[in-house]
C-alpha atoms as a PDB file:
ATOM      1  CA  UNK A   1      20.687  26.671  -9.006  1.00  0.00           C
ATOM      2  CA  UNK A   2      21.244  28.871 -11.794  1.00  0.00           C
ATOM      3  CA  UNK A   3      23.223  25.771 -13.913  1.00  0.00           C
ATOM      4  CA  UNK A   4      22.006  22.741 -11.731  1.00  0.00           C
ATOM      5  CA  UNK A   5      18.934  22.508  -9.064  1.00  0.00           C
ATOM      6  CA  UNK A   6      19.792  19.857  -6.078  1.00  0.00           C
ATOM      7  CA  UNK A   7      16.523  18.896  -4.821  1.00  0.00           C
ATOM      8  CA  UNK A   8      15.812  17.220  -1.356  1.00  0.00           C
ATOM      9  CA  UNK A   9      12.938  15.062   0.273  1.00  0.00           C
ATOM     10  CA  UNK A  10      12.498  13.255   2.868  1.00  0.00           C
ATOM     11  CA  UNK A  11      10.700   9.374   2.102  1.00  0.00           C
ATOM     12  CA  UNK A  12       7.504   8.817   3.557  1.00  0.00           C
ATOM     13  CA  UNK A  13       8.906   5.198   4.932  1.00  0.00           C
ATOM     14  CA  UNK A  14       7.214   4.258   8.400  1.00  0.00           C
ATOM     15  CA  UNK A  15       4.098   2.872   6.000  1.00  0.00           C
ATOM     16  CA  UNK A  16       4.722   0.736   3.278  1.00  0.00           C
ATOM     17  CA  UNK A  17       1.596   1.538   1.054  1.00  0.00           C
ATOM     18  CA  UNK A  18       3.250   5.326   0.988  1.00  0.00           C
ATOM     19  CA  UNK A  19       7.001   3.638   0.877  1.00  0.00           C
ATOM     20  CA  UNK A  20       5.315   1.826  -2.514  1.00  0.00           C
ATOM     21  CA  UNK A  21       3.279   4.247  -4.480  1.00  0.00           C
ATOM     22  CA  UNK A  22       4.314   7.276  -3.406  1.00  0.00           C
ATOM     23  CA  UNK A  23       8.031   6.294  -4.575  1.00  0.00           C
ATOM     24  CA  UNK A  24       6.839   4.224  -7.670  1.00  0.00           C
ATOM     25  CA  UNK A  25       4.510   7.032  -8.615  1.00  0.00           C
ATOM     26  CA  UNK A  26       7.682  10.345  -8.134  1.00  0.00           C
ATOM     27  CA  UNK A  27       9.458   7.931 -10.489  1.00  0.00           C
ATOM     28  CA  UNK A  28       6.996   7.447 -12.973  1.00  0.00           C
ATOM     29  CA  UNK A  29       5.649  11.388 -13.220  1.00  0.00           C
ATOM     30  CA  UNK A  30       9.685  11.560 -13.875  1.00  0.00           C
ATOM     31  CA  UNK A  31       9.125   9.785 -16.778  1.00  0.00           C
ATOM     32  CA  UNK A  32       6.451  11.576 -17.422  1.00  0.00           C
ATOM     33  CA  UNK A  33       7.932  14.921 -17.718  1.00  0.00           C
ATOM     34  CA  UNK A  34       5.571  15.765 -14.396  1.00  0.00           C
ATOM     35  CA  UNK A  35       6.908  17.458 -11.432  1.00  0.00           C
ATOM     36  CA  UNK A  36      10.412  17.505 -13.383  1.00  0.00           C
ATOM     37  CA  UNK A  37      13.145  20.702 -13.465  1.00  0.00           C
ATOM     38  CA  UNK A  38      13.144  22.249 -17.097  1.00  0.00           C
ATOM     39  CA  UNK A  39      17.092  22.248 -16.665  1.00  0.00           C
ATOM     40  CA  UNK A  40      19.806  19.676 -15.264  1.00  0.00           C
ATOM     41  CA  UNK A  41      19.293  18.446 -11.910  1.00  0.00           C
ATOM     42  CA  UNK A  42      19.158  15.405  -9.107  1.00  0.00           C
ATOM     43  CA  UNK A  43      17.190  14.664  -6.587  1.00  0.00           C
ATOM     44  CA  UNK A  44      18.550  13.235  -3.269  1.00  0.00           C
ATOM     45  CA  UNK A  45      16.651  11.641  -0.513  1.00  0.00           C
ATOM     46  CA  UNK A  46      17.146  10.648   2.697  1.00  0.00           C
ATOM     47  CA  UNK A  47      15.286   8.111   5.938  1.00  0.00           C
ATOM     48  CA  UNK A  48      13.920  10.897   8.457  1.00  0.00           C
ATOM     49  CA  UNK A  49      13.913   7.716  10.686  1.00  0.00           C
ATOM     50  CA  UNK A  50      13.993   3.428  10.131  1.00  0.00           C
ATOM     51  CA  UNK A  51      12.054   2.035   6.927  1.00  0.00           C
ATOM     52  CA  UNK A  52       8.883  -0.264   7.834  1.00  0.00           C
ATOM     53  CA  UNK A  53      10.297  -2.499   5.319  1.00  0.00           C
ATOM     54  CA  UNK A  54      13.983  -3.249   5.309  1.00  0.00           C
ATOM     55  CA  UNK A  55      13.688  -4.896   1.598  1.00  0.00           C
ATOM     56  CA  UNK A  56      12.016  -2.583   0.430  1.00  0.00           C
ATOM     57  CA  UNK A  57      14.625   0.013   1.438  1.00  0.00           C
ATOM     58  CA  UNK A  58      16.956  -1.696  -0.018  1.00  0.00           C
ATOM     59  CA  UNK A  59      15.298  -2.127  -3.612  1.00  0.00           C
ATOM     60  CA  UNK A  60      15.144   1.504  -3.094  1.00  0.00           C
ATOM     61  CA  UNK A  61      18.586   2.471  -2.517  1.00  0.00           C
ATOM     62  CA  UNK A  62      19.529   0.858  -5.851  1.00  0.00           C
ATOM     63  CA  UNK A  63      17.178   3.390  -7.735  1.00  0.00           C
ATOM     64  CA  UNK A  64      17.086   6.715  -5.712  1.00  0.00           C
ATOM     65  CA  UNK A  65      19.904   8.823  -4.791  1.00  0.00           C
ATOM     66  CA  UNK A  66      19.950   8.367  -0.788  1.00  0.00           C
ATOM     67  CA  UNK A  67      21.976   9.960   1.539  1.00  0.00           C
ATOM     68  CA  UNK A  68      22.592  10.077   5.557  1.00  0.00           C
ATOM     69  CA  UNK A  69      19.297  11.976   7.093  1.00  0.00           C
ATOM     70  CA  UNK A  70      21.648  13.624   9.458  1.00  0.00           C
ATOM     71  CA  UNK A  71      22.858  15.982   6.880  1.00  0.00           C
ATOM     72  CA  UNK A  72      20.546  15.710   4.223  1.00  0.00           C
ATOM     73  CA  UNK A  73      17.612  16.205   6.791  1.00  0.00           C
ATOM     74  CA  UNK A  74      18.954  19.163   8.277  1.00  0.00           C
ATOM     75  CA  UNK A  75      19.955  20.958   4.588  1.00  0.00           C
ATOM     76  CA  UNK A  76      16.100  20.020   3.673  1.00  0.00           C
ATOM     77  CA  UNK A  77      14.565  21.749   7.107  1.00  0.00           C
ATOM     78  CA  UNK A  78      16.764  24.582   6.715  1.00  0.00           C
ATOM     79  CA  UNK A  79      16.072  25.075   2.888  1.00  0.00           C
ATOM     80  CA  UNK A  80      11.991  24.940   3.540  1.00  0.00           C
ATOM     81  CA  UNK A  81      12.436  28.529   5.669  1.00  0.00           C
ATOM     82  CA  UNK A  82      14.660  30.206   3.140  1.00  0.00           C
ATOM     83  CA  UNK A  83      12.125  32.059   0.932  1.00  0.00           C
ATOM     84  CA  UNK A  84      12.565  30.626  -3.014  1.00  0.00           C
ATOM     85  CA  UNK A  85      13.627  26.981  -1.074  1.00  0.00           C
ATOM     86  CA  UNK A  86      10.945  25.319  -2.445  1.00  0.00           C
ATOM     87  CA  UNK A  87      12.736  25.127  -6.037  1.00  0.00           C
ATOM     88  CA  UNK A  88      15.329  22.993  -3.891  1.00  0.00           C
ATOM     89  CA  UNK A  89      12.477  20.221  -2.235  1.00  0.00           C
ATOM     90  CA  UNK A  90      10.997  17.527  -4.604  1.00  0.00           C
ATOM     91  CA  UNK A  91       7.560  18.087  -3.043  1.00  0.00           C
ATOM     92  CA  UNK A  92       4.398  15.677  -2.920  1.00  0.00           C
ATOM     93  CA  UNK A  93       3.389  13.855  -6.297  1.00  0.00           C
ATOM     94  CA  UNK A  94       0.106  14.868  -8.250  1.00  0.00           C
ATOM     95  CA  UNK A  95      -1.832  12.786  -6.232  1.00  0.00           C
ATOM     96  CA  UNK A  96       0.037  11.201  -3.508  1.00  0.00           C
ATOM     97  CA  UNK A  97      -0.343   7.102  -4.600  1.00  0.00           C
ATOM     98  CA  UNK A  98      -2.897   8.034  -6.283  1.00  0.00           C
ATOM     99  CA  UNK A  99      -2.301   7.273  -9.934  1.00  0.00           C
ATOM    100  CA  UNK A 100      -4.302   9.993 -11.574  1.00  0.00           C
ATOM    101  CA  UNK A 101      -2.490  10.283 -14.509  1.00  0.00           C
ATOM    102  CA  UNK A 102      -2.422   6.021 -15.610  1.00  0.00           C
ATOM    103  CA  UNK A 103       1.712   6.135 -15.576  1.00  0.00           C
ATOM    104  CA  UNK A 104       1.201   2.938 -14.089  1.00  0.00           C
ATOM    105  CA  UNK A 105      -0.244   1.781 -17.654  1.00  0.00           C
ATOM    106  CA  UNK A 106       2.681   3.421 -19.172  1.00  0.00           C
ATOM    107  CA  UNK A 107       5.792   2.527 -17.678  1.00  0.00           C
ATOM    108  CA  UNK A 108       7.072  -0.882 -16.664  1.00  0.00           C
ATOM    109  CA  UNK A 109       7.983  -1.288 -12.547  1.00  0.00           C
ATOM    110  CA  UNK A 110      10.977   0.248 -11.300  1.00  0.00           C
ATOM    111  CA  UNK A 111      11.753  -2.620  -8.649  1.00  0.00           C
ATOM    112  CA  UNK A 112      13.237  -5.764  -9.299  1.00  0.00           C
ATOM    113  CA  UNK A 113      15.067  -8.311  -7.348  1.00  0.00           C
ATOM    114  CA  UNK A 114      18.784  -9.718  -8.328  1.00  0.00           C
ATOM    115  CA  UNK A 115      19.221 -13.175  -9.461  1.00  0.00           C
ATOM    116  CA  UNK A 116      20.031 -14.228  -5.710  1.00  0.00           C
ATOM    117  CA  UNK A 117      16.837 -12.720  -4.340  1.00  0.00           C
ATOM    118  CA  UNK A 118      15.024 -14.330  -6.962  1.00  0.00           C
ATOM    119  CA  UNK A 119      16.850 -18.063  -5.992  1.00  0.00           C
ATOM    120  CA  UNK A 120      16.411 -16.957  -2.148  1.00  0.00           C
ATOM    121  CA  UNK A 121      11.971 -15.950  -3.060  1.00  0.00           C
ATOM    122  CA  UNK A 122      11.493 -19.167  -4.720  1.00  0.00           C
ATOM    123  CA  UNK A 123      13.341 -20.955  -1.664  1.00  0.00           C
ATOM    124  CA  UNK A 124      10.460 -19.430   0.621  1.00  0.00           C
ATOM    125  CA  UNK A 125       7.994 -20.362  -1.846  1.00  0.00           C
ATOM    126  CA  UNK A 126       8.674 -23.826  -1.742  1.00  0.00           C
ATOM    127  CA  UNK A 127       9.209 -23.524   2.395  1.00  0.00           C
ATOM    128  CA  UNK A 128       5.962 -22.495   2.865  1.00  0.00           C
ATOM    129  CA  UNK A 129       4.405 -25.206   0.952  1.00  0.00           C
ATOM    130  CA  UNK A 130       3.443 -23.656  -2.936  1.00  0.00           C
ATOM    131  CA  UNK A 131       5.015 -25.420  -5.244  1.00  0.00           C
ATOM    132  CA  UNK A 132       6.653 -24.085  -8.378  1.00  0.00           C
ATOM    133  CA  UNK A 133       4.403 -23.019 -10.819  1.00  0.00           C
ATOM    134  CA  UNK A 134       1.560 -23.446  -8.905  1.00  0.00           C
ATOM    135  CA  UNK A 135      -0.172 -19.988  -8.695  1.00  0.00           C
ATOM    136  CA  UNK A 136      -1.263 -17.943  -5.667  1.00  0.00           C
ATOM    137  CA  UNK A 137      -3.548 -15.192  -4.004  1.00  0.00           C
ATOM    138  CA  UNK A 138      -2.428 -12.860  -1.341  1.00  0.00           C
ATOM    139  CA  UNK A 139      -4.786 -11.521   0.737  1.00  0.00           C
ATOM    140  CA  UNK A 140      -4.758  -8.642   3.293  1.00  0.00           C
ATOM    141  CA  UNK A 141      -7.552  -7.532   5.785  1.00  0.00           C
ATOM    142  CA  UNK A 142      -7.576  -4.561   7.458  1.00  0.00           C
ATOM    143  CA  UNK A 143      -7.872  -4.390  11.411  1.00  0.00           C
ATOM    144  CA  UNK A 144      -6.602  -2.092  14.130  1.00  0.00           C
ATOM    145  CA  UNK A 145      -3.365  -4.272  15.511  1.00  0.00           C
ATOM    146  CA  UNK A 146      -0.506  -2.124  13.195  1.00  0.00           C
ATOM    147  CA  UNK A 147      -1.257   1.504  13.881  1.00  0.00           C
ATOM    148  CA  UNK A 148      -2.201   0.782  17.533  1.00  0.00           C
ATOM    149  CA  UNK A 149       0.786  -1.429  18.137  1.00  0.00           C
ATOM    150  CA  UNK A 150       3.367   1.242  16.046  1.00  0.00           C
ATOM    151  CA  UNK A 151       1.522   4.772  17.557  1.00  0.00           C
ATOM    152  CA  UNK A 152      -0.316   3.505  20.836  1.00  0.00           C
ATOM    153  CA  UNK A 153      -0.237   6.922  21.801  1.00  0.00           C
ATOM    154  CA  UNK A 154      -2.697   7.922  19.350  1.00  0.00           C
ATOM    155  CA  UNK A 155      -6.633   7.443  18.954  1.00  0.00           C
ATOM    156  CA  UNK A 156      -6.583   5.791  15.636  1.00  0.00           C
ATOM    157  CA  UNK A 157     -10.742   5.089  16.725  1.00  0.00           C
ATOM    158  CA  UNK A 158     -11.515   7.192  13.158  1.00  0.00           C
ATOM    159  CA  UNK A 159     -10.223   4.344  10.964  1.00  0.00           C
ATOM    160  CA  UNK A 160     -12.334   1.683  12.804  1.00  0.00           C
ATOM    161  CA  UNK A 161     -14.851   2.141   9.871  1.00  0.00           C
ATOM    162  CA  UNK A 162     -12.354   0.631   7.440  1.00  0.00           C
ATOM    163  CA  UNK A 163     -11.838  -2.735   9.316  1.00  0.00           C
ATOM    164  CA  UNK A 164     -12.665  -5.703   8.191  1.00  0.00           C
ATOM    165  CA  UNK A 165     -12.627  -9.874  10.504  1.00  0.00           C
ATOM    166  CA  UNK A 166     -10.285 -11.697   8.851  1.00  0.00           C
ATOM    167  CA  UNK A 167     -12.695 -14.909   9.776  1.00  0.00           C
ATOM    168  CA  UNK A 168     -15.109 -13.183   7.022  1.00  0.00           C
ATOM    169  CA  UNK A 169     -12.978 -14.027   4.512  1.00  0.00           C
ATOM    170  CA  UNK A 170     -12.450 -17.819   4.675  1.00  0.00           C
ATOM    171  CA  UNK A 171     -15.078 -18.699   2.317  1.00  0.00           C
ATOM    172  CA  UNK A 172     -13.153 -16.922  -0.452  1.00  0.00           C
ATOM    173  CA  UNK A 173     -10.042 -18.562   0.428  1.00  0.00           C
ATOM    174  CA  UNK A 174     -11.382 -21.622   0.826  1.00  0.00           C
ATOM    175  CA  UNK A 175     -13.407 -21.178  -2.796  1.00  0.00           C
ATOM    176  CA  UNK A 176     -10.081 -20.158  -4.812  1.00  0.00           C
ATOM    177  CA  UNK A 177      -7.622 -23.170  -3.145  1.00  0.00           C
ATOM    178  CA  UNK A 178     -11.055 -25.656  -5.152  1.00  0.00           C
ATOM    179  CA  UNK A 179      -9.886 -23.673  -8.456  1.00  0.00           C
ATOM    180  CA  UNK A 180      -6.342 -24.327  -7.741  1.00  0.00           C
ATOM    181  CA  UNK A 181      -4.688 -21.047  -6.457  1.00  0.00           C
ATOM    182  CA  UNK A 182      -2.909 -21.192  -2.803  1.00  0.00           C
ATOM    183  CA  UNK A 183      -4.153 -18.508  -0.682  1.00  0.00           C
ATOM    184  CA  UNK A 184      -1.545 -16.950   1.614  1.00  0.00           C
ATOM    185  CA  UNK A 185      -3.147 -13.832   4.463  1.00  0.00           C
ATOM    186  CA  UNK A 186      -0.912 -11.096   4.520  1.00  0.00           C
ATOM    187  CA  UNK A 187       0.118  -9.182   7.689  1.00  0.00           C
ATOM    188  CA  UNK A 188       2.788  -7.265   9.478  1.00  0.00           C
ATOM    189  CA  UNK A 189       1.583  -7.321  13.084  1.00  0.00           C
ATOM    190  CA  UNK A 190      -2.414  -8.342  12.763  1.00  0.00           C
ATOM    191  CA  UNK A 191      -5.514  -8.630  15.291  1.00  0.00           C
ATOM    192  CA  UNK A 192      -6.446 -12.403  14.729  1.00  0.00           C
ATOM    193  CA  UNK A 193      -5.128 -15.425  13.033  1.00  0.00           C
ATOM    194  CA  UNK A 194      -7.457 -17.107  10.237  1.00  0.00           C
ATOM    195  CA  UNK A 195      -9.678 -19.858  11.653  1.00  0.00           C
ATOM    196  CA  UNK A 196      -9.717 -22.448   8.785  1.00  0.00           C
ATOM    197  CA  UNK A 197      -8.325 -26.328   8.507  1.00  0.00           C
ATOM    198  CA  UNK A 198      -6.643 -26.161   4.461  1.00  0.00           C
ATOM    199  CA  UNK A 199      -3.249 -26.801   3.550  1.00  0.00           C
ATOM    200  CA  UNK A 200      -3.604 -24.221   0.807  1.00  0.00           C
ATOM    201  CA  UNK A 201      -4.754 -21.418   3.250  1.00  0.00           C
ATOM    202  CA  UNK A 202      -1.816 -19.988   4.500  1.00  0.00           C
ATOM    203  CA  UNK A 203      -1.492 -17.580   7.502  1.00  0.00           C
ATOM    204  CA  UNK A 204       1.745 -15.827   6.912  1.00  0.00           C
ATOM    205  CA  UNK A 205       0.759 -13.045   9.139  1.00  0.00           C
ATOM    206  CA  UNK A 206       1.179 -15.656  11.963  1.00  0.00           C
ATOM    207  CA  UNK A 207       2.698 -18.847  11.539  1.00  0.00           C
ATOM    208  CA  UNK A 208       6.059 -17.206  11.909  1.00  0.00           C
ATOM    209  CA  UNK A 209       7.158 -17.425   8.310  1.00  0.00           C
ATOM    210  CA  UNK A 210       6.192 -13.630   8.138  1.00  0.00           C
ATOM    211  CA  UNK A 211      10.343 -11.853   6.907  1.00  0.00           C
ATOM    212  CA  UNK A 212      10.283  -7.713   4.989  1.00  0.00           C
ATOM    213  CA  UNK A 213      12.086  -9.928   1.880  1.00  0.00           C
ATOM    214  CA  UNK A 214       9.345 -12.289   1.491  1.00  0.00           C
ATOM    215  CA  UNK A 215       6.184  -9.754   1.921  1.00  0.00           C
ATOM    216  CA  UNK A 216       7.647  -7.633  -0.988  1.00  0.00           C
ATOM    217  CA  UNK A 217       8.359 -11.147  -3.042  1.00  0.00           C
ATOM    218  CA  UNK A 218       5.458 -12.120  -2.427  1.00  0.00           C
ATOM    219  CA  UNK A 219       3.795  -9.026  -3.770  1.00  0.00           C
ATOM    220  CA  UNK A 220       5.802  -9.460  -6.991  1.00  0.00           C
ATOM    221  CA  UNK A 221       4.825 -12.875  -7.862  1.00  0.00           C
ATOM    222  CA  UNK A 222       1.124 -13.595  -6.697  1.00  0.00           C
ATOM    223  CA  UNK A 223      -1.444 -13.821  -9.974  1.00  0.00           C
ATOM    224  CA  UNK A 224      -3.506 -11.129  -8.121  1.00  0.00           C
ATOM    225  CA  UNK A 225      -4.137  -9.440  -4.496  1.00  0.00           C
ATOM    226  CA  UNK A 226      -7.230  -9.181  -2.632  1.00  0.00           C
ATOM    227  CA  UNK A 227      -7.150  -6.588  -0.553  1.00  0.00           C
ATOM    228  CA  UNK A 228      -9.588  -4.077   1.931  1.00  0.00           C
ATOM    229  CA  UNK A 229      -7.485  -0.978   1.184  1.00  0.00           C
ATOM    230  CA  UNK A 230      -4.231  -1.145   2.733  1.00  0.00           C
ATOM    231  CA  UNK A 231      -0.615  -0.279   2.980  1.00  0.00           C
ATOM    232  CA  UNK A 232       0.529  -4.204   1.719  1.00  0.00           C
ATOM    233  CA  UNK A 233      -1.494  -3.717  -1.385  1.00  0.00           C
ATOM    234  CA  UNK A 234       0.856  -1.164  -2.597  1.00  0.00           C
ATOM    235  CA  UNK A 235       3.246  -3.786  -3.072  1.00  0.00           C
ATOM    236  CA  UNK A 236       1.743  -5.873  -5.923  1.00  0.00           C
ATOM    237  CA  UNK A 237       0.015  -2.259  -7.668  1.00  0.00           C
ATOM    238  CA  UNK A 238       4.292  -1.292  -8.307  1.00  0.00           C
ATOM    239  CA  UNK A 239       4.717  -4.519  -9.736  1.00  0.00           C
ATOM    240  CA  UNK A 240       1.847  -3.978 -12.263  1.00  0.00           C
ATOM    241  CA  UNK A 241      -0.350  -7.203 -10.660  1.00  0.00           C
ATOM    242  CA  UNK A 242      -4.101  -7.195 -10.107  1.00  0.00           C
ATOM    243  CA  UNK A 243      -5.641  -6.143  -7.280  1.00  0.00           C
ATOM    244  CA  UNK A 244      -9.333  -6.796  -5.999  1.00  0.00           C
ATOM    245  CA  UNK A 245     -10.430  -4.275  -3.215  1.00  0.00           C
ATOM    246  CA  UNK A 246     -13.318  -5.696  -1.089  1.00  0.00           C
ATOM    247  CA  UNK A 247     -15.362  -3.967   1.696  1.00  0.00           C
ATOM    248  CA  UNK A 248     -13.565  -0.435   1.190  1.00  0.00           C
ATOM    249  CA  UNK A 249     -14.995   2.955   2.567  1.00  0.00           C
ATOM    250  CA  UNK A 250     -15.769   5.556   1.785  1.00  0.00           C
ATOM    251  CA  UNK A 251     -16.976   4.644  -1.388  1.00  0.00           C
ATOM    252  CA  UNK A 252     -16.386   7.827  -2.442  1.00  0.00           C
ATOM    253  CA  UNK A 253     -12.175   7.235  -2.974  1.00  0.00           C
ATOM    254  CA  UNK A 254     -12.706   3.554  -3.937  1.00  0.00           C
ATOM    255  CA  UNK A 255      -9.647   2.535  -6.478  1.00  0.00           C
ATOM    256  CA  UNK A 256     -10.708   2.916 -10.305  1.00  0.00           C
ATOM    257  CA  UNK A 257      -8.150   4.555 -11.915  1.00  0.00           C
ATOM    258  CA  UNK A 258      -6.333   1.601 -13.420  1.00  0.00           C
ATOM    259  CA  UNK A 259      -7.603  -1.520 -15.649  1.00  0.00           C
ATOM    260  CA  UNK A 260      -5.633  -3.931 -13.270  1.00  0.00           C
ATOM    261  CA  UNK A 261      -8.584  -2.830 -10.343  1.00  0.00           C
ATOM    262  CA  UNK A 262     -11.779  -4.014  -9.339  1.00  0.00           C
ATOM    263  CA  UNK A 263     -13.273  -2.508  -6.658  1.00  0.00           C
ATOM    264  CA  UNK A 264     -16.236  -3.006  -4.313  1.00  0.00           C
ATOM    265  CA  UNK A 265     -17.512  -0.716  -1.480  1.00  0.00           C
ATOM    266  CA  UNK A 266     -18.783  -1.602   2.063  1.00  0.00           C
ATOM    267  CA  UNK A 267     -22.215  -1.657   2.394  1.00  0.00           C
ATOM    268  CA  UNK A 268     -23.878   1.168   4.069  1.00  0.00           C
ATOM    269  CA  UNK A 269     -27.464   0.365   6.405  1.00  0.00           C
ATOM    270  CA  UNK A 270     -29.348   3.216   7.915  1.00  0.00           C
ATOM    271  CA  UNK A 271     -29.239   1.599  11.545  1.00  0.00           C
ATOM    272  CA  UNK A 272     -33.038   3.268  12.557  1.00  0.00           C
ATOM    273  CA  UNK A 273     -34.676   2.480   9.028  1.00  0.00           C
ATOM    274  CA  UNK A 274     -33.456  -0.850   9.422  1.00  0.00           C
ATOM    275  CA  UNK A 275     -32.052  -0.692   5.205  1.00  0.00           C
ATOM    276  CA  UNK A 276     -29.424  -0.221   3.063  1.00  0.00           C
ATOM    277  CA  UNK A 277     -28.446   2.839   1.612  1.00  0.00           C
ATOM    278  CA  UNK A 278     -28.489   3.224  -2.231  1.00  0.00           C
ATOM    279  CA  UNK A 279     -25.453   4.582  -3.889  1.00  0.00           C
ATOM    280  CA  UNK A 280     -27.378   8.111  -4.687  1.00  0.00           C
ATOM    281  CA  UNK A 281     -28.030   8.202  -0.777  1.00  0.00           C
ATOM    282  CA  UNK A 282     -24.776   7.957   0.481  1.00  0.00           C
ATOM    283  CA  UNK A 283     -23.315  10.426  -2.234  1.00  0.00           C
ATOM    284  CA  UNK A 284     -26.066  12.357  -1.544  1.00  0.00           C
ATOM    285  CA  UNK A 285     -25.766  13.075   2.345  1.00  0.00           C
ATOM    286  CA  UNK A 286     -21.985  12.930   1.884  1.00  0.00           C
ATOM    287  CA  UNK A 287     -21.653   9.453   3.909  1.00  0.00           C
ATOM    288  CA  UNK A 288     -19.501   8.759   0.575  1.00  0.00           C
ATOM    289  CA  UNK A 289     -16.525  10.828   1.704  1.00  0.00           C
ATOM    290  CA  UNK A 290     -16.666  10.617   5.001  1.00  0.00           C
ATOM    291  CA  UNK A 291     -12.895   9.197   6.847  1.00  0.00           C
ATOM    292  CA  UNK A 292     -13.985   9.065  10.191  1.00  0.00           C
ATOM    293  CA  UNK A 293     -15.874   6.944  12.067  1.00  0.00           C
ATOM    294  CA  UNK A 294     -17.283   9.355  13.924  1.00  0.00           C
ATOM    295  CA  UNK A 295     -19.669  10.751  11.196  1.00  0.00           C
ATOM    296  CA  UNK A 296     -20.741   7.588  10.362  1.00  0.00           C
ATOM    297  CA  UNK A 297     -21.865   7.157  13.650  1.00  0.00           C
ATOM    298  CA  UNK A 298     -23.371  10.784  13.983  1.00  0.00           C
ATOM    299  CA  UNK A 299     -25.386   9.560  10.915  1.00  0.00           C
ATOM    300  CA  UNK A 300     -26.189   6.641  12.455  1.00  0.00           C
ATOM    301  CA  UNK A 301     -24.866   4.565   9.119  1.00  0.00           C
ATOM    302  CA  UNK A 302     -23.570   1.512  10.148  1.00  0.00           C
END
């Protein structure tokens, strides 16, 4: 330590929005000259179990120093007890994904695909019907199917305020295929399939075209994402596309912090006045921050 610090950390991999940013972000405060040693050092980092995204992992590995858990784990656990071991642990970003300083403005992505990958992402392009040079919109809704199908031990009832029917949604496909953009629905493991009859609506989620390599391609190359606030949407923020956040709560953490964003909030009704709430009401009783359902429902927002 005196000559060279060895720092350790452990990747926040089971979801990909934190296997994205959080990653993207380290590297970018890096750059930065945030959260950096003021003397020679590396930082090694290691799976504490298997990555939600195999691609993604493996775009990974060719930037970050990586080694076998089953050392690297065990130096990290027994360095956080040893008083003055926190020198030796990279520790959390600023902000967690949360781009607070604009690096993302700053510094060009980190990921890229090899020439093969490339050759192999236009392939499924073309497979799933968009043709080359034709441009496209992903879009990702939120429902409960991932966390309850990954944890189903857990109550994961305090997110339910976040969801969002995919079937909601169709209109706004169905609107950008008339001004020439395919439209393909994003989704690791998801509640519903999307009820619509239009070639250039595609359900990737569940027509069985869904691979890691192409939701991380895809993510690179769409013109823009809409998303409800979501792991996925990650993805195309570390490639530096556009991303349109719809129906988000609380409104309170909605995304502004970067040019690329547009953002747009649930809508809050008082369930016994029979109204909406204005924006100075729900900041005002706090309904703005609130993250679980529960105290919506204490409330009686809906």
């Amino acid at each position: 330590r005196p000559v060279f610090i060895i720092r350790f950390q452990r990747l926040i991999c089971w979801r990909i929005g934190h296997f994205a940013a959080n990653v993207e972000l380290y590297l970018c405060e890096l750059n930065a000259g945030i959260n950096k040693p003021n003397k020679p050092f590396i930082d090694i980092w290691y799976y504490p179990h298997a990555a939600c995204n195999l691609q993604l992992a493996r775009m990974w590995n060719r930037v970050l120093h990586i080694g076998p858990s089953t050392l690297f784990g065990i130096i990290d656990s027994i360095n956080s007890v040893i008083p003055g071991g926190k020198i030796h642990q990279v520790g959390n970003n600023t902000n967690s994904d949360r781009d607070v300083h604009n690096l993302l403005e700053q510094f060009p992505p980190f990921l890229s695909f090899l020439p093969d990958e490339v050759k192999r992402g236009e392939e499924g392009l073309r497979a799933m019907g968009i043709p080359e040079g034709v441009p496209f919109v992903c879009l990702t809704v939120r429902d409960n199917a991932y966390l309850n199908n990954q944890n189903p031990h857990l109550d994961w009832s305090r997110h339910d305020h976040r969801d969002c029917d995919i079937q909601n949604y169709v209109l706004a496909a169905e609107k950008l295929t008339k001004r020439g953009y395919f439209v393909v629905r994003m989704g690791s493991i998801v509640k519903d399939a999307m009820n619509m009859d239009n070639s250039m609506i595609i359900d990737y989620a569940t027509n069985g075209m869904r691979t890691d390599f192409m939701d991380i391609y895809l993510g690179k190359k769409c013109t823009f994402c809409i998303s409800t606030s979501m792991g996925f949407d990650a993805v195309p923020t570390v490639f530096r596309r556009p991303v349109v956040y719809v129906d988000c709560s609380p409104l309170g953490i909605i995304r502004a912090e970067n040019p690329n964003v547009v953002s747009l909030s649930k809508k809050y009704r008082l369930v016994d006045q029979g109204r909406l709430m204005t924006f100075k009401e729900i900041f005002e009783s706090g309904a703005g921050y609130f993250l679980n359902t529960n105290e919506y429902e204490e409330m009686n927002i809906e």
